[in-house]
PDB file of N, CA and C in Angstrom:
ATOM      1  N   UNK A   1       3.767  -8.356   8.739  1.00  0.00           N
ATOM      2  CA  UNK A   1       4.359  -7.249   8.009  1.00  0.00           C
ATOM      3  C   UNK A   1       3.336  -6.153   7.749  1.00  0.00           C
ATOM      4  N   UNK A   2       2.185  -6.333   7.047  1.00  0.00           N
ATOM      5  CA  UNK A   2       1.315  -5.052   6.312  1.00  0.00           C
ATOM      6  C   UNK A   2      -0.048  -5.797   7.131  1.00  0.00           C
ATOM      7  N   UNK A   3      -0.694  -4.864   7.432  1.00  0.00           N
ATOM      8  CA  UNK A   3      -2.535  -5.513   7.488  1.00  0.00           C
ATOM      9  C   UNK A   3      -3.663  -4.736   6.675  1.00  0.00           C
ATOM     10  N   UNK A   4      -4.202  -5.316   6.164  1.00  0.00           N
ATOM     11  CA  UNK A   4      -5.450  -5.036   5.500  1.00  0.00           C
ATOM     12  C   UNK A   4      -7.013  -4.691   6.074  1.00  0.00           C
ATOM     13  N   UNK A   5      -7.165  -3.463   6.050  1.00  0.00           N
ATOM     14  CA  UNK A   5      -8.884  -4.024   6.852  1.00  0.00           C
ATOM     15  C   UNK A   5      -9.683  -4.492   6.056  1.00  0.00           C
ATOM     16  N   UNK A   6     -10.648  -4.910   5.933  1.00  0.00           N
ATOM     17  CA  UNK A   6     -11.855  -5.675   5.107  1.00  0.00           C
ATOM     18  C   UNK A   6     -12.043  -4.241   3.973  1.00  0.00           C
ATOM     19  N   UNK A   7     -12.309  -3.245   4.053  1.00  0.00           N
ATOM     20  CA  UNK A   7     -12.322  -2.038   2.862  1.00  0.00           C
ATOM     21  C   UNK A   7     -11.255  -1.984   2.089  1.00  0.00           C
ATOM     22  N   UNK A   8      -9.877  -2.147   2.940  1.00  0.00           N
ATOM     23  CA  UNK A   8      -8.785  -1.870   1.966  1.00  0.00           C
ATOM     24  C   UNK A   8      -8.959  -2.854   1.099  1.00  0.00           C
ATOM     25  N   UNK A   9      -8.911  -4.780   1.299  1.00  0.00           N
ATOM     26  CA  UNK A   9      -8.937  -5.418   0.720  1.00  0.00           C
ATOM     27  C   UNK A   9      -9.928  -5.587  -0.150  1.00  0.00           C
ATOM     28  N   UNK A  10     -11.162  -5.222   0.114  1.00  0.00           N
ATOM     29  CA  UNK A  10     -12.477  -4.958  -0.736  1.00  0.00           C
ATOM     30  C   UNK A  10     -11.768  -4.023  -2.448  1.00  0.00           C
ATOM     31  N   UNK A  11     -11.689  -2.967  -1.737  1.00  0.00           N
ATOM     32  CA  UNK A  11     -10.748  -1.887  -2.648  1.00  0.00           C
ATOM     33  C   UNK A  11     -10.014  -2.119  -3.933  1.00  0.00           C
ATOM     34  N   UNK A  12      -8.497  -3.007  -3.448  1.00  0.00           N
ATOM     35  CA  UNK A  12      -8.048  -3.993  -3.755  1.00  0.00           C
ATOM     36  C   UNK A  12      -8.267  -4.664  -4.806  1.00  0.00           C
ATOM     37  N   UNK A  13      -9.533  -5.855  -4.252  1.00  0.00           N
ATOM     38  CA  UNK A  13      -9.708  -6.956  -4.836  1.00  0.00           C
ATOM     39  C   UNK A  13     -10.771  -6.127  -6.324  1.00  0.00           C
ATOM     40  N   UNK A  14     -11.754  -5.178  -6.460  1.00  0.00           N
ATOM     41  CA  UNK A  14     -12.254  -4.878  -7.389  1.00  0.00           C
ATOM     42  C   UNK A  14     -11.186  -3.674  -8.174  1.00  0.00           C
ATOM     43  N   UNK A  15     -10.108  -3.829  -7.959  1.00  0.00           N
ATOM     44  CA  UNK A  15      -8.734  -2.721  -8.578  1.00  0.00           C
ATOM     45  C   UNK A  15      -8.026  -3.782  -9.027  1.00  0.00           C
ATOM     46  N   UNK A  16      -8.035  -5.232  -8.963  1.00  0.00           N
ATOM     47  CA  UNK A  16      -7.113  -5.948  -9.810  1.00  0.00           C
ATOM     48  C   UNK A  16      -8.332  -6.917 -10.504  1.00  0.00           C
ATOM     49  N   UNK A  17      -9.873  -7.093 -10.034  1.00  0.00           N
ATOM     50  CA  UNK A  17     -10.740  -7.822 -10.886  1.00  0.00           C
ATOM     51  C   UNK A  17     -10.859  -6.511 -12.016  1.00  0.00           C
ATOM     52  N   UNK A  18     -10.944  -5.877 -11.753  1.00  0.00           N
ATOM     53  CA  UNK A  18     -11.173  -4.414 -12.611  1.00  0.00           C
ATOM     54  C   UNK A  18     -10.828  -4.333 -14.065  1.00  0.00           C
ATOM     55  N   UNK A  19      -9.344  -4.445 -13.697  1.00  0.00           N
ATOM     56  CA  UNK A  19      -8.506  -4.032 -14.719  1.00  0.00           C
ATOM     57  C   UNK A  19      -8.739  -5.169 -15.897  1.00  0.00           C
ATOM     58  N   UNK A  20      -8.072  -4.462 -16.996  1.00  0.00           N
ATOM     59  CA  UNK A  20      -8.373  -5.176 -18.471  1.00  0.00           C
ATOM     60  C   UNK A  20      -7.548  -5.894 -18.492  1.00  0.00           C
ATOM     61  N   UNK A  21      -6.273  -6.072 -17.676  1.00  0.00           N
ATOM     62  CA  UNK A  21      -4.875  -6.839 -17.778  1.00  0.00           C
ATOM     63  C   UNK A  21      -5.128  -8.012 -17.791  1.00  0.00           C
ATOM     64  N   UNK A  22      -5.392  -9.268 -17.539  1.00  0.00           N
ATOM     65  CA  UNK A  22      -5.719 -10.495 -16.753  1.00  0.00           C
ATOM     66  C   UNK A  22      -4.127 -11.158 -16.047  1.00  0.00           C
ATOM     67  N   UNK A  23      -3.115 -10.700 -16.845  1.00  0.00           N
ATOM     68  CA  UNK A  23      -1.726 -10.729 -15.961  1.00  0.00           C
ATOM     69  C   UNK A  23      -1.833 -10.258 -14.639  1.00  0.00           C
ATOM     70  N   UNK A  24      -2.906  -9.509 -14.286  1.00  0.00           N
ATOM     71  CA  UNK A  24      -2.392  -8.325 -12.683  1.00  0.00           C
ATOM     72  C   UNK A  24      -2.871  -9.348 -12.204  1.00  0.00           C
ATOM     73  N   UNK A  25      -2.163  -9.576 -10.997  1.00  0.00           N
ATOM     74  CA  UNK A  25      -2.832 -10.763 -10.080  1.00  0.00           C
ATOM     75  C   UNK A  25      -2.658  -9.971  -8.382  1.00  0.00           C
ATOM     76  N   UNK A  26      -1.888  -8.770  -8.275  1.00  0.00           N
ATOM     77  CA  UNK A  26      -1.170  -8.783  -6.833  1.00  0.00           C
ATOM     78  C   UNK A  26      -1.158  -6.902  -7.079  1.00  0.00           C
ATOM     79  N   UNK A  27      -0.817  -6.551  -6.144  1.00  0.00           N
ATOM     80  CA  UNK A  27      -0.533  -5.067  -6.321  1.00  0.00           C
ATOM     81  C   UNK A  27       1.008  -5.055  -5.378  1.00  0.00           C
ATOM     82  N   UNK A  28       1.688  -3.775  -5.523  1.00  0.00           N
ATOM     83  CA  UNK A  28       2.789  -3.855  -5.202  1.00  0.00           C
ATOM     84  C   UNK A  28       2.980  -2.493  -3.933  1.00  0.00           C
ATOM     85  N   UNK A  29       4.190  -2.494  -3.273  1.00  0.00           N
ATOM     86  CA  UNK A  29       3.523  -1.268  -2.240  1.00  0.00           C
ATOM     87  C   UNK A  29       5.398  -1.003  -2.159  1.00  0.00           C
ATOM     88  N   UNK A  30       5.450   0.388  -2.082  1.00  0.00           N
ATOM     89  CA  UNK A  30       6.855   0.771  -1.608  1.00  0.00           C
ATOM     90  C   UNK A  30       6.603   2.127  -1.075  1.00  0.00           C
ATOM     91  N   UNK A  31       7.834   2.299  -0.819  1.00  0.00           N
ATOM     92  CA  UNK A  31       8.119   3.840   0.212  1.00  0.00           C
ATOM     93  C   UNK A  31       9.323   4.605  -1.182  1.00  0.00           C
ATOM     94  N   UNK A  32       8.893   5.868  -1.116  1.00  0.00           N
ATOM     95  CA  UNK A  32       9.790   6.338  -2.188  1.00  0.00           C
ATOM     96  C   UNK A  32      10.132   8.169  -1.380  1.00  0.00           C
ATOM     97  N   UNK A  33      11.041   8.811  -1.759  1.00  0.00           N
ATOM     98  CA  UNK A  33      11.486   9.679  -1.226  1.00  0.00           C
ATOM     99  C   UNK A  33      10.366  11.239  -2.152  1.00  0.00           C
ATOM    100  N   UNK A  34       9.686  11.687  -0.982  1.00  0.00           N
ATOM    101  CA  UNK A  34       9.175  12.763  -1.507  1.00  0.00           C
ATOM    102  C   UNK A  34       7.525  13.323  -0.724  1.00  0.00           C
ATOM    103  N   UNK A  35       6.923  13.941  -1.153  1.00  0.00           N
ATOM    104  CA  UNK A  35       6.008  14.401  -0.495  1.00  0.00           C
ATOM    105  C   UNK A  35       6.317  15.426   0.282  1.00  0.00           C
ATOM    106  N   UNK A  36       6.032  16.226   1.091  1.00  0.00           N
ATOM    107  CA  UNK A  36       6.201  17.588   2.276  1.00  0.00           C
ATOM    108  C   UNK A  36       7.111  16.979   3.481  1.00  0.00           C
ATOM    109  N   UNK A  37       6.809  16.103   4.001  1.00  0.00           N
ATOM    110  CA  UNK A  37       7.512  15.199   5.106  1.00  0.00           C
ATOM    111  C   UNK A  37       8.504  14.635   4.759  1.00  0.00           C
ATOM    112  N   UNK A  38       9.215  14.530   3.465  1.00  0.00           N
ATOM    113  CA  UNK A  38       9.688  13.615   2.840  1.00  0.00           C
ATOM    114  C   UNK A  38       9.996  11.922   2.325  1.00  0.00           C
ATOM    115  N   UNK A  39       8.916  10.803   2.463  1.00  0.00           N
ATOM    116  CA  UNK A  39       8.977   9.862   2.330  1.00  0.00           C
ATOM    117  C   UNK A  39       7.087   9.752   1.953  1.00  0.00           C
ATOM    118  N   UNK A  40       7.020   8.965   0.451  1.00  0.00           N
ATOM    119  CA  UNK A  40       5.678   8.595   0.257  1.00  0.00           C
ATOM    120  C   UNK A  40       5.150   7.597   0.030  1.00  0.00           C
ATOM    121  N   UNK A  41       4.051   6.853   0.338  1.00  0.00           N
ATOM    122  CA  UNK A  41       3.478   5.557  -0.007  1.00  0.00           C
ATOM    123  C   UNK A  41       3.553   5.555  -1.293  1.00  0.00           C
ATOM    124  N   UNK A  42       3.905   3.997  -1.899  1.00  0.00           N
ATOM    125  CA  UNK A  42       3.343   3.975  -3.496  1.00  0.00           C
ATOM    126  C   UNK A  42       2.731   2.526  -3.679  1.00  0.00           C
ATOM    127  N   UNK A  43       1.362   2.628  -4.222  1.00  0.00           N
ATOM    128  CA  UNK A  43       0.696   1.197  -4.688  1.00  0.00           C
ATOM    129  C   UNK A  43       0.736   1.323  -6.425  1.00  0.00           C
ATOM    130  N   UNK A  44       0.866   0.089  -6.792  1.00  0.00           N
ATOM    131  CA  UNK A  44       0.625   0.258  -8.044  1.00  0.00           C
ATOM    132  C   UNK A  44      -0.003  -1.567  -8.028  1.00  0.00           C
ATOM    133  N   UNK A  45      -0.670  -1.483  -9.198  1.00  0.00           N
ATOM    134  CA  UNK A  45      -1.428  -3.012  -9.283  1.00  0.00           C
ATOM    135  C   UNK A  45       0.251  -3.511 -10.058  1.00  0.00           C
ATOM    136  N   UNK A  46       0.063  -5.786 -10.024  1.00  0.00           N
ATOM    137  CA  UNK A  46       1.568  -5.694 -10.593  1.00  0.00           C
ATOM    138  C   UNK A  46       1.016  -7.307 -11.129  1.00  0.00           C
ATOM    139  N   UNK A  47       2.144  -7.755 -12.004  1.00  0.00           N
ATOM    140  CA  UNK A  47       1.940  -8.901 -12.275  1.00  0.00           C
ATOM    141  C   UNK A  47       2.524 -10.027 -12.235  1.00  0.00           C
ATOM    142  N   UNK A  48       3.973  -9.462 -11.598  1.00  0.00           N
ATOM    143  CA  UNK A  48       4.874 -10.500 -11.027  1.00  0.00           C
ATOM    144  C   UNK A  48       5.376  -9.683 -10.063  1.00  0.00           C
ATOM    145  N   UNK A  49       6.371 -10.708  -8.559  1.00  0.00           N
ATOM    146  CA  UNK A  49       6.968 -10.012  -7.867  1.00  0.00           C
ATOM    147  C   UNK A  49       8.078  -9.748  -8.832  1.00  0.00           C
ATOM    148  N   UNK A  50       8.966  -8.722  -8.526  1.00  0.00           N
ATOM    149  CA  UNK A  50      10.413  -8.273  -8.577  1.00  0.00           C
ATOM    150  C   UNK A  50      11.440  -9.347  -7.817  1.00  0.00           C
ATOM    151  N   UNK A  51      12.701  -9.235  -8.048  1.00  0.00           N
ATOM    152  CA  UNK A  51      13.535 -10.465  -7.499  1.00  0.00           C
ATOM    153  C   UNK A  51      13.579 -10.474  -6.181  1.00  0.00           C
ATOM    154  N   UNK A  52      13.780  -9.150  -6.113  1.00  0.00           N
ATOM    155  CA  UNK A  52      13.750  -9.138  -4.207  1.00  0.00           C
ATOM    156  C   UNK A  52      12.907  -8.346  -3.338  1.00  0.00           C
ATOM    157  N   UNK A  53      11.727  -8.702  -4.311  1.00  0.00           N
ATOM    158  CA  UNK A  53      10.526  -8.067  -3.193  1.00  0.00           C
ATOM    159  C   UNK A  53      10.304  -9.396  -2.508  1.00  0.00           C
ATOM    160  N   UNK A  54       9.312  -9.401  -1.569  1.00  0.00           N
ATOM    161  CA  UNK A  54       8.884  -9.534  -0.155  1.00  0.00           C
ATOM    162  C   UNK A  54       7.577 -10.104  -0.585  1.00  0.00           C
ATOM    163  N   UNK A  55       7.226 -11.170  -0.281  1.00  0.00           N
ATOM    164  CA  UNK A  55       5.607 -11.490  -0.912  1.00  0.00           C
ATOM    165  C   UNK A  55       4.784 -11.910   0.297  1.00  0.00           C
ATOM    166  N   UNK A  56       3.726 -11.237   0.566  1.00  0.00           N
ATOM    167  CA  UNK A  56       3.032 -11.238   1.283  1.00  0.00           C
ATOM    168  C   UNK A  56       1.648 -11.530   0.874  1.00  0.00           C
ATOM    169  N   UNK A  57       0.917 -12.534   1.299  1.00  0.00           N
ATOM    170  CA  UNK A  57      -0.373 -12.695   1.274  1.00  0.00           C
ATOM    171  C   UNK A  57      -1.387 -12.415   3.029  1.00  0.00           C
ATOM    172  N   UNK A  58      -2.293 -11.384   2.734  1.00  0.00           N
ATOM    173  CA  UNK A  58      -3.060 -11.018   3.471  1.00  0.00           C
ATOM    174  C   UNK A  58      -4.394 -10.802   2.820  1.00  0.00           C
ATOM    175  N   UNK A  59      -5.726 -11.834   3.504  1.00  0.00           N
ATOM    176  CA  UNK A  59      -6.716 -11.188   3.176  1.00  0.00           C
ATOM    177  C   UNK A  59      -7.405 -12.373   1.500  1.00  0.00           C
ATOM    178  N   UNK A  60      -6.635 -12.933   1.295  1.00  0.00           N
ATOM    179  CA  UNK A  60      -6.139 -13.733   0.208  1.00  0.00           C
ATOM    180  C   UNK A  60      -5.698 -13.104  -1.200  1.00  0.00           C
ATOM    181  N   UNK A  61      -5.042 -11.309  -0.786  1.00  0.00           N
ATOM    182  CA  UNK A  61      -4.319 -10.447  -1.669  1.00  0.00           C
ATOM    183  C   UNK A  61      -3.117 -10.896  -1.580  1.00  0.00           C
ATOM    184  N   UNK A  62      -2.285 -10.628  -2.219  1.00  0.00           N
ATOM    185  CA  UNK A  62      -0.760 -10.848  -2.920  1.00  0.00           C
ATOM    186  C   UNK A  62      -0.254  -9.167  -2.932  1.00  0.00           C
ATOM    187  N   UNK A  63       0.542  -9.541  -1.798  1.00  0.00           N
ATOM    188  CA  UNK A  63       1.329  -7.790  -2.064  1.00  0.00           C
ATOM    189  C   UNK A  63       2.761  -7.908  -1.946  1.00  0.00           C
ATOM    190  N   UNK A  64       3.376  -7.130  -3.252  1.00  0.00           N
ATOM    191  CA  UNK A  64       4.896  -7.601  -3.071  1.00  0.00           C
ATOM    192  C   UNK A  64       5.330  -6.028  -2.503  1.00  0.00           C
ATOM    193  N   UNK A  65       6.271  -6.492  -1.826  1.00  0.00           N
ATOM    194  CA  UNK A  65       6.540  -4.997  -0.888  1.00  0.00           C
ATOM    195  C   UNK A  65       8.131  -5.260  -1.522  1.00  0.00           C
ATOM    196  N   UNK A  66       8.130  -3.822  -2.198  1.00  0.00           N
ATOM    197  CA  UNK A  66       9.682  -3.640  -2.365  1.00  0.00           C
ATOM    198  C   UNK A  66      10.745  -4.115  -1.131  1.00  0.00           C
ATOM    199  N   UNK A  67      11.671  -4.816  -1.020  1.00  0.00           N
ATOM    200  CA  UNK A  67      12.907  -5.058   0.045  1.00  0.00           C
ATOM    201  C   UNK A  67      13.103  -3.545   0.812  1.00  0.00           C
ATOM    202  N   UNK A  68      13.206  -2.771   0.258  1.00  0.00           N
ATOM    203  CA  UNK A  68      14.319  -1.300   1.108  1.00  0.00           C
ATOM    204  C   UNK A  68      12.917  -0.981   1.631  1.00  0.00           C
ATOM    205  N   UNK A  69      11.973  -1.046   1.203  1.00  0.00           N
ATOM    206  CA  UNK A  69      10.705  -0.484   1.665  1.00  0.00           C
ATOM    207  C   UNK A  69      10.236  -0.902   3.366  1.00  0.00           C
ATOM    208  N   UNK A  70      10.338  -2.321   3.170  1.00  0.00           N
ATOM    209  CA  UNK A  70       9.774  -4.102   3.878  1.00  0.00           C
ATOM    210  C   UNK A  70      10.427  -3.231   5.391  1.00  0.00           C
ATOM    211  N   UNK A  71      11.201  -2.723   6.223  1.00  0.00           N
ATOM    212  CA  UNK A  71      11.665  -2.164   7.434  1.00  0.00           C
ATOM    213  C   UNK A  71      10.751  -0.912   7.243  1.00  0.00           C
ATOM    214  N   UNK A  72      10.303   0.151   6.627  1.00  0.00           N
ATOM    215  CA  UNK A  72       9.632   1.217   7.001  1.00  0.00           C
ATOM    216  C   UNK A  72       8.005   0.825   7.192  1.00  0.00           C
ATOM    217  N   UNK A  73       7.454  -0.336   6.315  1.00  0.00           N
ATOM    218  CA  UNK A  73       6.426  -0.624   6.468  1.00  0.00           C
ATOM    219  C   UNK A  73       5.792  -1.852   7.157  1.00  0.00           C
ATOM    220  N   UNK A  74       6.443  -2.154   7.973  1.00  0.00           N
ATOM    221  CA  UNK A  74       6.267  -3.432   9.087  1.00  0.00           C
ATOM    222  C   UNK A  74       5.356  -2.967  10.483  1.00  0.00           C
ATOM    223  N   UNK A  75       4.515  -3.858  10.350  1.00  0.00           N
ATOM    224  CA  UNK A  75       3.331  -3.353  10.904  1.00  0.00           C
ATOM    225  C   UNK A  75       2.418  -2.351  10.587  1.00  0.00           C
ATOM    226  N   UNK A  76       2.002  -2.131   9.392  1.00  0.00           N
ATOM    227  CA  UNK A  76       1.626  -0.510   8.929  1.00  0.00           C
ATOM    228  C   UNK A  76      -0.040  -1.063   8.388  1.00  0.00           C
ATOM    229  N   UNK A  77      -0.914  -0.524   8.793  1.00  0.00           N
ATOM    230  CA  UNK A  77      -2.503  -1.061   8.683  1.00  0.00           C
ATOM    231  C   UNK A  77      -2.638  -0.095   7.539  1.00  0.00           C
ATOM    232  N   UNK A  78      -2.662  -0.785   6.399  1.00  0.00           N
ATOM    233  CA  UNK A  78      -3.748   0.262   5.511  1.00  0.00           C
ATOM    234  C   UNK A  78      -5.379  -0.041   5.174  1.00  0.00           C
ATOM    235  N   UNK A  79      -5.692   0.836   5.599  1.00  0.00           N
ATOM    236  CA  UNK A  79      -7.641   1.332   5.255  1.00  0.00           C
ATOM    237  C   UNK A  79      -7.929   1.801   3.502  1.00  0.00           C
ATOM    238  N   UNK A  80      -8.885   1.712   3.724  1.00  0.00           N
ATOM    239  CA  UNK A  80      -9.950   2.324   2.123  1.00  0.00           C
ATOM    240  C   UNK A  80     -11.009   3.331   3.133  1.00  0.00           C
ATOM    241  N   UNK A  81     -10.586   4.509   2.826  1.00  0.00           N
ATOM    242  CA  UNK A  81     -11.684   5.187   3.522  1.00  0.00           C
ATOM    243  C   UNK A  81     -12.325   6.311   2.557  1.00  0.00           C
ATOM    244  N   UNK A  82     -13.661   6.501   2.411  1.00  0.00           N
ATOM    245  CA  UNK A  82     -14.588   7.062   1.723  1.00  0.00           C
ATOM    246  C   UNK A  82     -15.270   8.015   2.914  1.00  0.00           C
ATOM    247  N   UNK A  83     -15.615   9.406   2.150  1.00  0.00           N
ATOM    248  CA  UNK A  83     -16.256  10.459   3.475  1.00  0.00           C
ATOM    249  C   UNK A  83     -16.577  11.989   2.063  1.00  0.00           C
ATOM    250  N   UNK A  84     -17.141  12.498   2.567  1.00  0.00           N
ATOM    251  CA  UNK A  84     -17.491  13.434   1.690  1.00  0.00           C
ATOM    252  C   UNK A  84     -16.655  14.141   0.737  1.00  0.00           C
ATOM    253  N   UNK A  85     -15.111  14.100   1.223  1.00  0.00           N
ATOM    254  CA  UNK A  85     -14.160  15.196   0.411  1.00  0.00           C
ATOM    255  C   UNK A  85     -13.884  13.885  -0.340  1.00  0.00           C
ATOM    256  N   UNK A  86     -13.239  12.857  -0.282  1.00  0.00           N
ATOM    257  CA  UNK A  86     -12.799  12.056  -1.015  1.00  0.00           C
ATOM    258  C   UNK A  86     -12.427  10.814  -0.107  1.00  0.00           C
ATOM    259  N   UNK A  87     -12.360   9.918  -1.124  1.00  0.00           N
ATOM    260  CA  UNK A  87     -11.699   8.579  -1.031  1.00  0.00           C
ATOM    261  C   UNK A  87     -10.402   8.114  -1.180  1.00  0.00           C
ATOM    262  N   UNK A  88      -9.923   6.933  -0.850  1.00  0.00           N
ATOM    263  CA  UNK A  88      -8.629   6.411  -1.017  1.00  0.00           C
ATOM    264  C   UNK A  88      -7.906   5.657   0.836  1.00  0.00           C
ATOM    265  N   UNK A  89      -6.572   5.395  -0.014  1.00  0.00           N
ATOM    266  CA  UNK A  89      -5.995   4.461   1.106  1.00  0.00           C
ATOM    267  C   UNK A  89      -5.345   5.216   1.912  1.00  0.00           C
ATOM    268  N   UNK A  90      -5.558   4.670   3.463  1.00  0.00           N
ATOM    269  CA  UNK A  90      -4.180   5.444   4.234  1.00  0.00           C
ATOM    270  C   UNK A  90      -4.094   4.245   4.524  1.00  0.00           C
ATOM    271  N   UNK A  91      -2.760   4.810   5.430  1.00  0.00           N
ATOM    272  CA  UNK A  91      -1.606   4.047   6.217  1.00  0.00           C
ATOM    273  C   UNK A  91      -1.366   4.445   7.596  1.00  0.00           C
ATOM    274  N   UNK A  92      -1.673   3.668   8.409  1.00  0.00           N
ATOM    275  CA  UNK A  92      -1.407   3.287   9.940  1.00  0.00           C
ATOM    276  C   UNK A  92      -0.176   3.184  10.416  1.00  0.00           C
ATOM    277  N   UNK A  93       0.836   3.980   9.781  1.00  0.00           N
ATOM    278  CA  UNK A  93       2.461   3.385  10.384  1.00  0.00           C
ATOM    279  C   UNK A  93       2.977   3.591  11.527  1.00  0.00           C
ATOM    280  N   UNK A  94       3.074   2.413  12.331  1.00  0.00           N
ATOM    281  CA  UNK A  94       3.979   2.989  13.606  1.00  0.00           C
ATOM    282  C   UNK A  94       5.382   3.571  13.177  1.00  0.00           C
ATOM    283  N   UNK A  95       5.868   3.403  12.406  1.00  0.00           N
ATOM    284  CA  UNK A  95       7.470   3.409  11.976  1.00  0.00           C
ATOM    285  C   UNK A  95       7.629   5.032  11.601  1.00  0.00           C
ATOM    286  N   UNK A  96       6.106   5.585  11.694  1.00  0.00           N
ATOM    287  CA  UNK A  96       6.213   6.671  11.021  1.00  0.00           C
ATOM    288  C   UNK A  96       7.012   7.723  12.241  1.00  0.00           C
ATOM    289  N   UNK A  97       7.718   8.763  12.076  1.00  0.00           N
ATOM    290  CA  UNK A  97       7.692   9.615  13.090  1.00  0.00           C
ATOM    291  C   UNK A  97       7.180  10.726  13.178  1.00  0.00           C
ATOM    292  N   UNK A  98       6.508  11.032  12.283  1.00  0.00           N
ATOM    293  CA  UNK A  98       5.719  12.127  11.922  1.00  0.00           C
ATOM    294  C   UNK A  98       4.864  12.515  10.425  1.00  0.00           C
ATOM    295  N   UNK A  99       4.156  12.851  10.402  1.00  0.00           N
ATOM    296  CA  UNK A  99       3.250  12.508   8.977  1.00  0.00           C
ATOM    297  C   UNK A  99       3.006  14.689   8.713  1.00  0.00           C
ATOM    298  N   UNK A 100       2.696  15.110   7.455  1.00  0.00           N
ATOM    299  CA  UNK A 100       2.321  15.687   6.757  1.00  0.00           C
ATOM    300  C   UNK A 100       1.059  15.758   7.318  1.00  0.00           C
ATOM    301  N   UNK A 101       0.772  17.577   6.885  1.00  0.00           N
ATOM    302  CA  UNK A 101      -0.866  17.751   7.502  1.00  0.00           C
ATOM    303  C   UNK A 101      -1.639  17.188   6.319  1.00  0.00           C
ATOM    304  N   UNK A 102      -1.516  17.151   5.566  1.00  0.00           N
ATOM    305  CA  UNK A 102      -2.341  16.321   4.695  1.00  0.00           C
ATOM    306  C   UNK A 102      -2.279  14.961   4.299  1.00  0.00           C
ATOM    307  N   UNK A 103      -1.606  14.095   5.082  1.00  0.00           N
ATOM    308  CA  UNK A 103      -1.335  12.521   5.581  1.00  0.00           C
ATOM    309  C   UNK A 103      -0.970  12.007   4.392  1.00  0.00           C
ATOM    310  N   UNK A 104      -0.703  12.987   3.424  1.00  0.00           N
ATOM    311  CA  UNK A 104      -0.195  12.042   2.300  1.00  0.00           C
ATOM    312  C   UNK A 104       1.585  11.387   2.433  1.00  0.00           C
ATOM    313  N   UNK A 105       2.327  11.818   3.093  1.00  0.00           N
ATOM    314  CA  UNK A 105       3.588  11.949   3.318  1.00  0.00           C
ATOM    315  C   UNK A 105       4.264  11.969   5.120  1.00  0.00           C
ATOM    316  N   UNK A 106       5.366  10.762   5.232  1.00  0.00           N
ATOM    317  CA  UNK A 106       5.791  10.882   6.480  1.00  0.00           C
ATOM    318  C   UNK A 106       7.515  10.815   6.554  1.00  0.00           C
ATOM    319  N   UNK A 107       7.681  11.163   7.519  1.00  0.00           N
ATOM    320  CA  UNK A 107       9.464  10.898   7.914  1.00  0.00           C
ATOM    321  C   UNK A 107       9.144   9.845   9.115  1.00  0.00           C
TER     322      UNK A 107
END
């Protein structure tokens, strides 16, 4: 379903040791309507799945992928990439058909 490279999961794993919660155990990932392209990634750290998310372990992370999401993001590689302007995650989607010049957003 999702792949992790060794940065994303690095990323990740010190974003849920991080936090003050000790409930967060997993982070959660969906597709939501918006951005320039119209459709956007969303991570949020989480502490249980939802009833009908999708639980995926990669990497020995816990990611619950929203259901309506789980078809747009199948096969989709996300990175942690760091470079002079800034940091953060992308997404590798084949499913995508076209992405936003600023890769935040795809149809």
């Amino acid at each position: 379903m999702l792949h992790l490279t060794d940065s994303a999961s690095d990323a990740i794993r010190k974003s849920i040791t991080g936090t003050e919660d000790a409930s967060v155990h997993a982070i959660r990932i969906m597709v939501e309507t918006g951005g320039c392209a119209g459709l956007i990634y969303r991570m949020a750290l989480a502490r249980k799945a939802e009833v009908d998310d999708i639980i995926v372990e990669e990497k020995g992370i816990k990611i619950f992928v929203e259901a309506e999401s789980a078809p747009l993001l199948e096969g989709t590689k996300i990175d942690f990439v760091t470079d002079l302007e800034e940091s953060g995650f992308t997404f590798d989607n084949p499913n995508a058909g076209s992405k936003c010049s600023c890769g935040k957003s795809f149809h």
